[in-house]
C-alpha atoms as a PDB file:
ATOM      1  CA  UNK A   1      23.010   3.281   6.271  1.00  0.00           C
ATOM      2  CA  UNK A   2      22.366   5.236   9.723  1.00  0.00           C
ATOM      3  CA  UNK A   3      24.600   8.466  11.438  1.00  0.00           C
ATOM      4  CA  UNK A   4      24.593   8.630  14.910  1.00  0.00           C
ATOM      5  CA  UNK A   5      26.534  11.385  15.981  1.00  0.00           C
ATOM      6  CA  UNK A   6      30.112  11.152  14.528  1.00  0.00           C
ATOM      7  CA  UNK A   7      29.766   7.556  13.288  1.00  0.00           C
ATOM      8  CA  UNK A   8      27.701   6.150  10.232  1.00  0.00           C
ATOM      9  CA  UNK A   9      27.222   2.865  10.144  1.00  0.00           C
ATOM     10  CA  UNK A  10      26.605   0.878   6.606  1.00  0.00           C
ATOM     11  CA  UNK A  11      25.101  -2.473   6.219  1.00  0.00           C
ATOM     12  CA  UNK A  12      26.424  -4.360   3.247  1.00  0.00           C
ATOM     13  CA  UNK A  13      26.213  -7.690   1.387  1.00  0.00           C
ATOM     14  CA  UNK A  14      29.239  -9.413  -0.410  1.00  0.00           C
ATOM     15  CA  UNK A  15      29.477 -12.689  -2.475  1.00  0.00           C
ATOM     16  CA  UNK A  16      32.742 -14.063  -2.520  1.00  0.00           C
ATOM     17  CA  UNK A  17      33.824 -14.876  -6.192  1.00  0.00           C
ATOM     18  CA  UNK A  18      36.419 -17.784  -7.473  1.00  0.00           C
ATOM     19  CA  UNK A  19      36.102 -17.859 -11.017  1.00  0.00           C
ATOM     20  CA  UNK A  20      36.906 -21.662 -11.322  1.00  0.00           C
ATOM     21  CA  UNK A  21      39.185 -23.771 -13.644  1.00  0.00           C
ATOM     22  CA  UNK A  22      35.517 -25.256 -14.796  1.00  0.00           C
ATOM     23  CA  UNK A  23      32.358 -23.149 -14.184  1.00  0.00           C
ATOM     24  CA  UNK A  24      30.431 -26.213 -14.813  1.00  0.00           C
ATOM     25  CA  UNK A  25      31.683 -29.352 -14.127  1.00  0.00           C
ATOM     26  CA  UNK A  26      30.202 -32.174 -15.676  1.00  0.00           C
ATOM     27  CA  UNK A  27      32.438 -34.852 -14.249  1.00  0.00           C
ATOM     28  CA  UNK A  28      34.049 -36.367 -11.037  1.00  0.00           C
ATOM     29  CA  UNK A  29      37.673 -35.648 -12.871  1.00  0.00           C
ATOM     30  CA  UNK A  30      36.649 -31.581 -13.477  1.00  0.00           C
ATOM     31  CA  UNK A  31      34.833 -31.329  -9.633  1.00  0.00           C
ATOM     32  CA  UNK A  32      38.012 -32.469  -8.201  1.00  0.00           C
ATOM     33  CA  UNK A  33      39.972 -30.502 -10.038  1.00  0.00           C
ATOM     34  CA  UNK A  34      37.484 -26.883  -8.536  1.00  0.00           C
ATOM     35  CA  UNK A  35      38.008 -28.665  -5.486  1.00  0.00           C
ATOM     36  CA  UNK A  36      41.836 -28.703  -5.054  1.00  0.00           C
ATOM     37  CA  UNK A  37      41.943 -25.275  -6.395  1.00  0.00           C
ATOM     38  CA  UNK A  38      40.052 -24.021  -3.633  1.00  0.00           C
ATOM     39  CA  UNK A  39      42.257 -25.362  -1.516  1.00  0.00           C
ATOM     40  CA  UNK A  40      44.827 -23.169  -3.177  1.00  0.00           C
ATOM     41  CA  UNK A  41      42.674 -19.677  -2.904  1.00  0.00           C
ATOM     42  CA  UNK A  42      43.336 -17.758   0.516  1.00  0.00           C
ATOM     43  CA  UNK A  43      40.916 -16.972   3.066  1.00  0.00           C
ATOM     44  CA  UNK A  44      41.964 -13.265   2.477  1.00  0.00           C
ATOM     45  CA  UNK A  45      41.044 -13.183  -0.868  1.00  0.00           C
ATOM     46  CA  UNK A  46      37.433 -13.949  -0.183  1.00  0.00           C
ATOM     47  CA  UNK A  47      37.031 -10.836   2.200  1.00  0.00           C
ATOM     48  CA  UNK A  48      35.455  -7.524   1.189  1.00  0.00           C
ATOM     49  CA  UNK A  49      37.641  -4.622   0.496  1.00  0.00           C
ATOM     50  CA  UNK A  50      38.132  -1.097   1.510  1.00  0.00           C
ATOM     51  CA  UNK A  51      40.037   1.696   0.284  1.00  0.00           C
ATOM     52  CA  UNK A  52      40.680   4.576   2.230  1.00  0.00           C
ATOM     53  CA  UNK A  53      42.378   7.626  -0.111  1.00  0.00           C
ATOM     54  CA  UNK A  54      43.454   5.050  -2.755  1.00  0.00           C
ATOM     55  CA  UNK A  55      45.074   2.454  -0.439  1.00  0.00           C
ATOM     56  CA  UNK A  56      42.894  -0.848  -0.299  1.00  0.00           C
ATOM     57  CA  UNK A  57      42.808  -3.208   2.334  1.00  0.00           C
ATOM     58  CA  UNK A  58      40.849  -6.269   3.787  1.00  0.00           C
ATOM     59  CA  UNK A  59      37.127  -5.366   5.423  1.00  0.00           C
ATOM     60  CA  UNK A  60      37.643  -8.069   7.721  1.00  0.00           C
ATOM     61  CA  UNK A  61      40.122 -10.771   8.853  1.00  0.00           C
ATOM     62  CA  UNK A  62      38.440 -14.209   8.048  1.00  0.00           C
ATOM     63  CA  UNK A  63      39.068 -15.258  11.778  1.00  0.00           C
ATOM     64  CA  UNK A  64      36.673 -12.610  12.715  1.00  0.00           C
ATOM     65  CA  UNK A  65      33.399 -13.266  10.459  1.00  0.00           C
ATOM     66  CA  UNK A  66      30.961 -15.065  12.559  1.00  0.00           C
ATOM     67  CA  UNK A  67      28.945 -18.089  11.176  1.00  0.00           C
ATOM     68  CA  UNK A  68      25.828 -20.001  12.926  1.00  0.00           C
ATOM     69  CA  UNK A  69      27.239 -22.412  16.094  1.00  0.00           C
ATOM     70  CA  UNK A  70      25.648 -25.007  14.693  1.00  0.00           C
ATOM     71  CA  UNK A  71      26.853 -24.791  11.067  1.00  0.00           C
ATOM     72  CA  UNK A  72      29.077 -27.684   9.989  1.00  0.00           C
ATOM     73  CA  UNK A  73      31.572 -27.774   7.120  1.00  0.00           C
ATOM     74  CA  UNK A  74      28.865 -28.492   4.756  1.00  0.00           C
ATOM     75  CA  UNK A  75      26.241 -25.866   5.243  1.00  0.00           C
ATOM     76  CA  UNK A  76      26.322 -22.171   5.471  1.00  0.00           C
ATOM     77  CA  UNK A  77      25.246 -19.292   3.121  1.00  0.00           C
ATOM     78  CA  UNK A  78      27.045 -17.975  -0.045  1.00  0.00           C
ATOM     79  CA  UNK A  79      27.229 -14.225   1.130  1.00  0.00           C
ATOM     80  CA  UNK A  80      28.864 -12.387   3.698  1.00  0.00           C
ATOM     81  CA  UNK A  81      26.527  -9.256   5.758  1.00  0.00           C
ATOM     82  CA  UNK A  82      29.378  -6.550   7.329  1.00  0.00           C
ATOM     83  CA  UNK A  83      27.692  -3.990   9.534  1.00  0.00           C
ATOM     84  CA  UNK A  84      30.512  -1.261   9.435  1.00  0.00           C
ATOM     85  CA  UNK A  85      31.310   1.473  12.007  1.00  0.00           C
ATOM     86  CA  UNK A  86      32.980   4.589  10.300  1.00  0.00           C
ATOM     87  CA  UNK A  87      34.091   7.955  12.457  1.00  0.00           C
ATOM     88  CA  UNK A  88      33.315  11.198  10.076  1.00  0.00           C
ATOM     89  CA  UNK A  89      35.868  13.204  12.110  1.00  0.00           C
ATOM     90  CA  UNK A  90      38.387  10.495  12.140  1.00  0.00           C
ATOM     91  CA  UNK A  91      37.920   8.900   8.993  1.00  0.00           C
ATOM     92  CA  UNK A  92      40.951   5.808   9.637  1.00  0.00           C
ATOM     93  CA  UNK A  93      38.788   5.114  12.785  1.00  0.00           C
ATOM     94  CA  UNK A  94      36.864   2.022  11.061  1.00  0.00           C
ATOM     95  CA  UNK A  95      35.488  -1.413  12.749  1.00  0.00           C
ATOM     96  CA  UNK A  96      33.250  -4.002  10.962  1.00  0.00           C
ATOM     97  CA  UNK A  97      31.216  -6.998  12.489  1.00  0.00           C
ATOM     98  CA  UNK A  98      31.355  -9.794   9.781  1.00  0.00           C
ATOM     99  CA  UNK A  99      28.631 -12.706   9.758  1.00  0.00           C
ATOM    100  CA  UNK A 100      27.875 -15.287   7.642  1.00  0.00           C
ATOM    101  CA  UNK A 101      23.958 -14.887   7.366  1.00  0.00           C
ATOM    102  CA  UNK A 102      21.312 -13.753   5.045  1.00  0.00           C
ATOM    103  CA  UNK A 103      19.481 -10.287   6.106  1.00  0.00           C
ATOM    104  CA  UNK A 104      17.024  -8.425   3.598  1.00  0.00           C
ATOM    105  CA  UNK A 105      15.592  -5.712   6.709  1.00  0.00           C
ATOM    106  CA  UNK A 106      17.833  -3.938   8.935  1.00  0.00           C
ATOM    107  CA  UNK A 107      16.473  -1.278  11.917  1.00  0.00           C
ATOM    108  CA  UNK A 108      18.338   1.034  13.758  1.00  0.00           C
ATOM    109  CA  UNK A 109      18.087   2.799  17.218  1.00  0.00           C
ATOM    110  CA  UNK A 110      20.740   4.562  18.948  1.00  0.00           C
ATOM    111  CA  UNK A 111      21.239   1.641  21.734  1.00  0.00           C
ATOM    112  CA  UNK A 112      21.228  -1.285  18.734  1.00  0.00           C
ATOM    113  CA  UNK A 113      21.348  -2.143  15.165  1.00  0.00           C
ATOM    114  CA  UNK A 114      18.598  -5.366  13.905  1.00  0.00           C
ATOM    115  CA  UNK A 115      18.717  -7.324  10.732  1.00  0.00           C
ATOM    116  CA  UNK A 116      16.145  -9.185   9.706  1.00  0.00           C
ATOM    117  CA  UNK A 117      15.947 -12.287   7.248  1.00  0.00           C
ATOM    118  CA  UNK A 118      12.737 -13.947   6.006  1.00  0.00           C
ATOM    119  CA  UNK A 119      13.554 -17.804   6.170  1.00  0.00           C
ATOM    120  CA  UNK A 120      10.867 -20.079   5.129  1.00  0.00           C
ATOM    121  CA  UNK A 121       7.891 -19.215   6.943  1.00  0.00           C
ATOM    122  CA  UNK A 122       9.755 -17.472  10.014  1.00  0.00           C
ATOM    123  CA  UNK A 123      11.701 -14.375  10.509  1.00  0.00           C
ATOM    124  CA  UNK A 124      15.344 -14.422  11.507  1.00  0.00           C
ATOM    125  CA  UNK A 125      16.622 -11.600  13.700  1.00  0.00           C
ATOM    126  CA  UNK A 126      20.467 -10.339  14.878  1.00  0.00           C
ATOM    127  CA  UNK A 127      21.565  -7.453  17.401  1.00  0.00           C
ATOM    128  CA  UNK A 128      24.313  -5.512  17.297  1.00  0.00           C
ATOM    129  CA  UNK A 129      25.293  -3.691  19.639  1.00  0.00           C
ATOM    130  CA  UNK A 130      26.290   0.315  18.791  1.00  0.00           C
ATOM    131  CA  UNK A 131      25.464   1.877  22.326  1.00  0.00           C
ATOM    132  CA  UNK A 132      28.467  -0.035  24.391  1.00  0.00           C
ATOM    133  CA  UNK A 133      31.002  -2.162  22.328  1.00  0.00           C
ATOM    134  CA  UNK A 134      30.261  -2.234  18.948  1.00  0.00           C
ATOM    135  CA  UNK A 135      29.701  -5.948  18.221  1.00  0.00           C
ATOM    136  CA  UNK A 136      27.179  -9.129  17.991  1.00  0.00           C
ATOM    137  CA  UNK A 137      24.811  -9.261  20.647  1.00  0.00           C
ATOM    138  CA  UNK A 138      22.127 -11.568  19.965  1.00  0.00           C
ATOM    139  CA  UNK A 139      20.169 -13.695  17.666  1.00  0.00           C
ATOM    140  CA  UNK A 140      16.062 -14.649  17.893  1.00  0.00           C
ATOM    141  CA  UNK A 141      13.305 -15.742  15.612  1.00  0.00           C
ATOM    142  CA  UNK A 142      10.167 -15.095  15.388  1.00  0.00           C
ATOM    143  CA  UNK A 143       7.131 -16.319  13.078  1.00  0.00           C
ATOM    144  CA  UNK A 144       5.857 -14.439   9.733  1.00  0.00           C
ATOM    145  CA  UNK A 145       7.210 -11.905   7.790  1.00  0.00           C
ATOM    146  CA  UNK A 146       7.388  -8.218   7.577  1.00  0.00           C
ATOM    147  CA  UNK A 147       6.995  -7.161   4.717  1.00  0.00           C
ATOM    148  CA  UNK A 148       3.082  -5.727   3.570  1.00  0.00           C
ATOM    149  CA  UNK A 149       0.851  -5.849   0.564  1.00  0.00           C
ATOM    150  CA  UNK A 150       2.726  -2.766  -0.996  1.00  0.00           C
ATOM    151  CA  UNK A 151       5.964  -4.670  -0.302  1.00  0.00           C
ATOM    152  CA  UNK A 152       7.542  -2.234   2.439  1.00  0.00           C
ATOM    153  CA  UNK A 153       8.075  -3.352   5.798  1.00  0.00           C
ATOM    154  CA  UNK A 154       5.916  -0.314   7.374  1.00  0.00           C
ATOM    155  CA  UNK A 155       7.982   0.654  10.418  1.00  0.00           C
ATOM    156  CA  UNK A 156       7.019  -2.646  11.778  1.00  0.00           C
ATOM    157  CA  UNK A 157      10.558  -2.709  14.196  1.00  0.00           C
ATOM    158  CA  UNK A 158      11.133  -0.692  17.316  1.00  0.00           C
ATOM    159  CA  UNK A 159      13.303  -0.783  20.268  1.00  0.00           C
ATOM    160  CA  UNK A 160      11.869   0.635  23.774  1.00  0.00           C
ATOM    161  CA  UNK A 161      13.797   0.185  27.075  1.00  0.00           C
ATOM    162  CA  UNK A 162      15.588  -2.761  26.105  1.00  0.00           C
ATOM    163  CA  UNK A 163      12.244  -4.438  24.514  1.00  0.00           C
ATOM    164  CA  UNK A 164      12.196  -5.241  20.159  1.00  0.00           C
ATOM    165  CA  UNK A 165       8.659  -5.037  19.074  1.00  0.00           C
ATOM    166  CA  UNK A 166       8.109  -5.970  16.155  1.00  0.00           C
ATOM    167  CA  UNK A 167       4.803  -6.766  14.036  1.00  0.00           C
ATOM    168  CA  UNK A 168       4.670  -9.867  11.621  1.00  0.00           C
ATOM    169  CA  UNK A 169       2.117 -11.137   8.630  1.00  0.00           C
ATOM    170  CA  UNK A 170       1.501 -14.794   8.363  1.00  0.00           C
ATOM    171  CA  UNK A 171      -0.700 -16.128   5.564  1.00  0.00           C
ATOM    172  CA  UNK A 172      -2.957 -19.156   5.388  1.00  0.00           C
ATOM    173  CA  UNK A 173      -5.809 -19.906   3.692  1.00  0.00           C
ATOM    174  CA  UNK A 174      -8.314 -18.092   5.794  1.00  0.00           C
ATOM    175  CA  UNK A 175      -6.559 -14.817   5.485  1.00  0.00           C
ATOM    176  CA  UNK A 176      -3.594 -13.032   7.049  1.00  0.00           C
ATOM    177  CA  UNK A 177      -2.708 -13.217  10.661  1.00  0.00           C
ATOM    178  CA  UNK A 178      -0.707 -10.683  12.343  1.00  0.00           C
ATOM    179  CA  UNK A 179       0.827 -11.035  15.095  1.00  0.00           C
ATOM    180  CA  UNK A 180       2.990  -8.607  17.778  1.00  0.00           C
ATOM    181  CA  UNK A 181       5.677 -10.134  19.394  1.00  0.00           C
ATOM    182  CA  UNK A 182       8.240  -8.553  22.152  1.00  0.00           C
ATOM    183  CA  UNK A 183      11.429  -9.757  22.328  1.00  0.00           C
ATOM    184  CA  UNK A 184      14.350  -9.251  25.224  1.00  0.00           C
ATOM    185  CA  UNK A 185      18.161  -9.958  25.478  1.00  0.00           C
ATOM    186  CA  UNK A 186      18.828 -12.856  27.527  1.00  0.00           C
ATOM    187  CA  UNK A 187      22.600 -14.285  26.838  1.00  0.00           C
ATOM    188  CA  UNK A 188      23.258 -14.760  22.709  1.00  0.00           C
ATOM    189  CA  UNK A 189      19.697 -15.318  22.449  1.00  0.00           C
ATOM    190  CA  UNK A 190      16.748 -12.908  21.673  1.00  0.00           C
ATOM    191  CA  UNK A 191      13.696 -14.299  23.787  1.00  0.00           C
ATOM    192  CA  UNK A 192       9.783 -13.907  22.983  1.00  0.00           C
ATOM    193  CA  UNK A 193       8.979 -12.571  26.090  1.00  0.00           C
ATOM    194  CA  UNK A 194       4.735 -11.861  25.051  1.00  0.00           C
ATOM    195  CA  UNK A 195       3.472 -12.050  22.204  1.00  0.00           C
ATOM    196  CA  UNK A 196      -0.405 -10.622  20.899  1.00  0.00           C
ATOM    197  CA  UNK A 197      -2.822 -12.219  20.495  1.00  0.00           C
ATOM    198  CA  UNK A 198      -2.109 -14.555  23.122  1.00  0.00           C
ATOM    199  CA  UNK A 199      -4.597 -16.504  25.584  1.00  0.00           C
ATOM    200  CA  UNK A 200      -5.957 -14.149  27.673  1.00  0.00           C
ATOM    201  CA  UNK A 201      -5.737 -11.616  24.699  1.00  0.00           C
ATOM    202  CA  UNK A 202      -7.087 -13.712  21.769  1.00  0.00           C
ATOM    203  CA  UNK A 203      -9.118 -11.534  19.485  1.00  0.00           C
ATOM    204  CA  UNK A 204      -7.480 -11.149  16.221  1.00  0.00           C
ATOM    205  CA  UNK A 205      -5.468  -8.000  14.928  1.00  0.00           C
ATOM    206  CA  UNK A 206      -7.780  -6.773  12.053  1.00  0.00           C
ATOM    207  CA  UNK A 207     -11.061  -8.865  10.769  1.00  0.00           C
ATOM    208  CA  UNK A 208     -10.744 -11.660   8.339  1.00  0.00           C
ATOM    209  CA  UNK A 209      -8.902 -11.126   5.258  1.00  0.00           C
ATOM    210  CA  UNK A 210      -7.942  -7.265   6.068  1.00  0.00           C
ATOM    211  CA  UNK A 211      -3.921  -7.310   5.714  1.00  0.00           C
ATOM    212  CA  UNK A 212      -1.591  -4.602   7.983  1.00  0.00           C
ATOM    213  CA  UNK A 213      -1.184  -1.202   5.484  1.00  0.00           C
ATOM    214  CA  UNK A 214       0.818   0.979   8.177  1.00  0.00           C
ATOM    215  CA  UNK A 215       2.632   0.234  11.920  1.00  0.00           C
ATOM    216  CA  UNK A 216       3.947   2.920  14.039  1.00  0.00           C
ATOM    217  CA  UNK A 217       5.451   2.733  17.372  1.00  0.00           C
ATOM    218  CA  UNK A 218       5.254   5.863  19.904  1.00  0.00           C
ATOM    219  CA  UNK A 219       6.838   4.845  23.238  1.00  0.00           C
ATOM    220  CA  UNK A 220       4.550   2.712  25.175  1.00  0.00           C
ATOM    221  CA  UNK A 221       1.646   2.660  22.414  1.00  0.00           C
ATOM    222  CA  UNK A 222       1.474   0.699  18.737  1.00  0.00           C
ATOM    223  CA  UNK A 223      -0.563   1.946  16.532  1.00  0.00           C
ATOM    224  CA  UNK A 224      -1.958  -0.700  13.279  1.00  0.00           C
ATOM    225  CA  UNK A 225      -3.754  -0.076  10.224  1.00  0.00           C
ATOM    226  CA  UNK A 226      -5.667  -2.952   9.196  1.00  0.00           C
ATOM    227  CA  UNK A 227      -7.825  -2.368   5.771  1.00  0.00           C
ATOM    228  CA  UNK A 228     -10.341  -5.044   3.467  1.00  0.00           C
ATOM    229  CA  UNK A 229     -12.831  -2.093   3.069  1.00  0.00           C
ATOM    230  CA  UNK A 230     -12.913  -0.005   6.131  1.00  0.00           C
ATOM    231  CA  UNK A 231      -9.697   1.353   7.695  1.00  0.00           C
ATOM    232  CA  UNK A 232      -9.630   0.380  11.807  1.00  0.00           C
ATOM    233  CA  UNK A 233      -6.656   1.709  13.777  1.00  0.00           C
ATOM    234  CA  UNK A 234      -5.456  -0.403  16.675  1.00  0.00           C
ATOM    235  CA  UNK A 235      -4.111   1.254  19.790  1.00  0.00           C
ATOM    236  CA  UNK A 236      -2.086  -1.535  21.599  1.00  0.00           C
ATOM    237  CA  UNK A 237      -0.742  -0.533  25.237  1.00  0.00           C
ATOM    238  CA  UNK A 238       2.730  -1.763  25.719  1.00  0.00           C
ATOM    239  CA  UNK A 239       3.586   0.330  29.244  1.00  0.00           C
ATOM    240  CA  UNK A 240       3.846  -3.329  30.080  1.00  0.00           C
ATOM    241  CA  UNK A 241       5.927  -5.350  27.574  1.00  0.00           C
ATOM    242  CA  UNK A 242       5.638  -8.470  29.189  1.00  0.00           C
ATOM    243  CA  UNK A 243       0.997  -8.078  28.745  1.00  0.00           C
ATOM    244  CA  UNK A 244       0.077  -6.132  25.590  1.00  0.00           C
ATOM    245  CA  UNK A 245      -3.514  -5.484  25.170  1.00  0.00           C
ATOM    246  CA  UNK A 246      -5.437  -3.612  22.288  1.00  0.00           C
ATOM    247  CA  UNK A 247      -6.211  -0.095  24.468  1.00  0.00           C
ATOM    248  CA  UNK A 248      -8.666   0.782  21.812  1.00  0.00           C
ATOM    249  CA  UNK A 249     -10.209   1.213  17.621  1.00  0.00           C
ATOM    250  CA  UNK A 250     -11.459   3.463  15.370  1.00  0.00           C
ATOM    251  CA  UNK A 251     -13.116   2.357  12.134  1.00  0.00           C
ATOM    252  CA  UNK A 252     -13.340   5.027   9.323  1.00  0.00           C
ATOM    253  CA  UNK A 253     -13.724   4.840   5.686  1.00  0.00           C
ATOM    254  CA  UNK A 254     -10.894   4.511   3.509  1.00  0.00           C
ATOM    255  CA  UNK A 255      -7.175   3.644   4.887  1.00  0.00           C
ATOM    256  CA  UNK A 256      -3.610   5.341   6.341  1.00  0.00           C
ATOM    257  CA  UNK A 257      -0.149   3.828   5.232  1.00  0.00           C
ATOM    258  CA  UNK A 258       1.477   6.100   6.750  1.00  0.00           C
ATOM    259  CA  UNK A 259       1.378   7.376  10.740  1.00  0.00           C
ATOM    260  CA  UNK A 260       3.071  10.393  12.065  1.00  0.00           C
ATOM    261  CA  UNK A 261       2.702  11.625  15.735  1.00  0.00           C
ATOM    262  CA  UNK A 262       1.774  15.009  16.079  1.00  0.00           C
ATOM    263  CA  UNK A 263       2.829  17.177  19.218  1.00  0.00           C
ATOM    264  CA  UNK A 264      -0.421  17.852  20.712  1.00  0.00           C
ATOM    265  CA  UNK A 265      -1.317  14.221  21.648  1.00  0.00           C
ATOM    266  CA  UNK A 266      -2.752  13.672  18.005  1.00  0.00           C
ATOM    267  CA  UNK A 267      -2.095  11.173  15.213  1.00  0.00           C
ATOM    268  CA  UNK A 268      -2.109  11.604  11.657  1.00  0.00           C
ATOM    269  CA  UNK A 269      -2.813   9.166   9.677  1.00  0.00           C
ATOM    270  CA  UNK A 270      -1.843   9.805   5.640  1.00  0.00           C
END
């Protein structure tokens, strides 16, 4: 959940429930028979509920849930992810954007709402827009995941001028690699627009086997925490989002998991 002036905006999860006339079907006769009641069960009764001072109501319409364009009748996921828009001062004033998607990560700025699924060995992203209309922007991907060795994601999301930055962990068996990718709006689609390293920027983020223990984005600069046994913090430059570079390092003993900027131009590191 996130408040931005007047309006808070909750991200929730629902699993539609049919309690069937067999909860296990063992033969063609009893699968047949779950199958035509299904047909029976309304659309309706499969969406999430609200109740405003008692009085309950649908979440949604089903017409207006989105699911992937390329999903066919036979694929899809089990759960339903409503990002929903609710006015404090006006409490009937209430819109929802319903998808049919898996998310475990969701980031907030005030121009856009992300949420984040890890999907095999990749990283599925969405956009909502809060800034304008309220409603599904955009969808990307990107490779590795984002959550860390103490299982947080680590701030590793952040939207500048239009950009999403966002820092992922792959492992193989030579160690993690991390990577930094921008991403930009372009249609439906979230595009990688640079990524780091890249060719003319190929020197790794962290040594060999030291995994990512804190991310924090300031404006135009990234700062990374890498640690095996000594602690270096990355500066990466993104003033321009389309050629990231690492600005600079500093090695000292120990490690920070958490970053906070400091008013005078300073970073502390916790």
């Amino acid at each position: 959940s996130r408040r931005i002036d007047n309006y808070v905006y909750l991200v929730t999860s629902y699993n539609p429930y049919v309690e069937l006339p067999y909860a296990y079907a063992e033969n063609d006769e009893q699968r047949l028979a779950n199958y035509e009641y299904l047909q029976t069960v309304s659309m309706s009764d499969l969406m999430p509920d609200i109740r405003i001072n008692g009085v309950g109501s649908d979440l949604n319409e089903p017409d207006e849930c989105l699911i992937p364009e390329l999903a066919t009748a036979a694929d899809g996921y089990a759960n339903l992810l409503t990002v929903t828009r609710i006015n404090v001062e006006q409490i009937e004033d209430i819109a929802s954007v319903c998808m049919s998607t898996y998310a475990d990560i969701s980031y907030m700025s005030t121009e856009s709402l992300y949420l984040a699924g890890h999907l095999n060995e990749g990283l599925s992203l969405h956009k909502i827009d809060v800034a304008t209309q309220f409603d599904y922007a955009a969808s990307g991907e990107v490779v590795g995941s984002l959550w860390g060795r103490d299982g947080s994601p680590q701030l590793r999301m952040s939207e500048y001028q239009g950009f999403l930055r966002i820092v992922t962990s792959s492992w193989n068996g030579n160690g993690p690699e991390h990577t930094l990718s921008v991403l930009q709006q372009n249609g439906d689609s979230l595009d990688v627009v640079a990524q780091l390293p890249n060719q003319n920027q190929p020197a790794a983020i962290g040594k060999p086997n030291e995994d990512i223990f804190a991310v924090r984005f300031m404006g135009e600069q990234a700062y990374i925490v890498t640690f095996e046994r000594i602690d270096p913090l990355y500066v990466i430059d993104l003033s321009d989002n389309t050629a990231p570079y690492v600005a600079g390092e500093l090695e000292i003993p120990g490690f920070s998991s958490y970053l906070h900027p400091l008013d005078n131009g300073y970073l502390l590191g916790v």
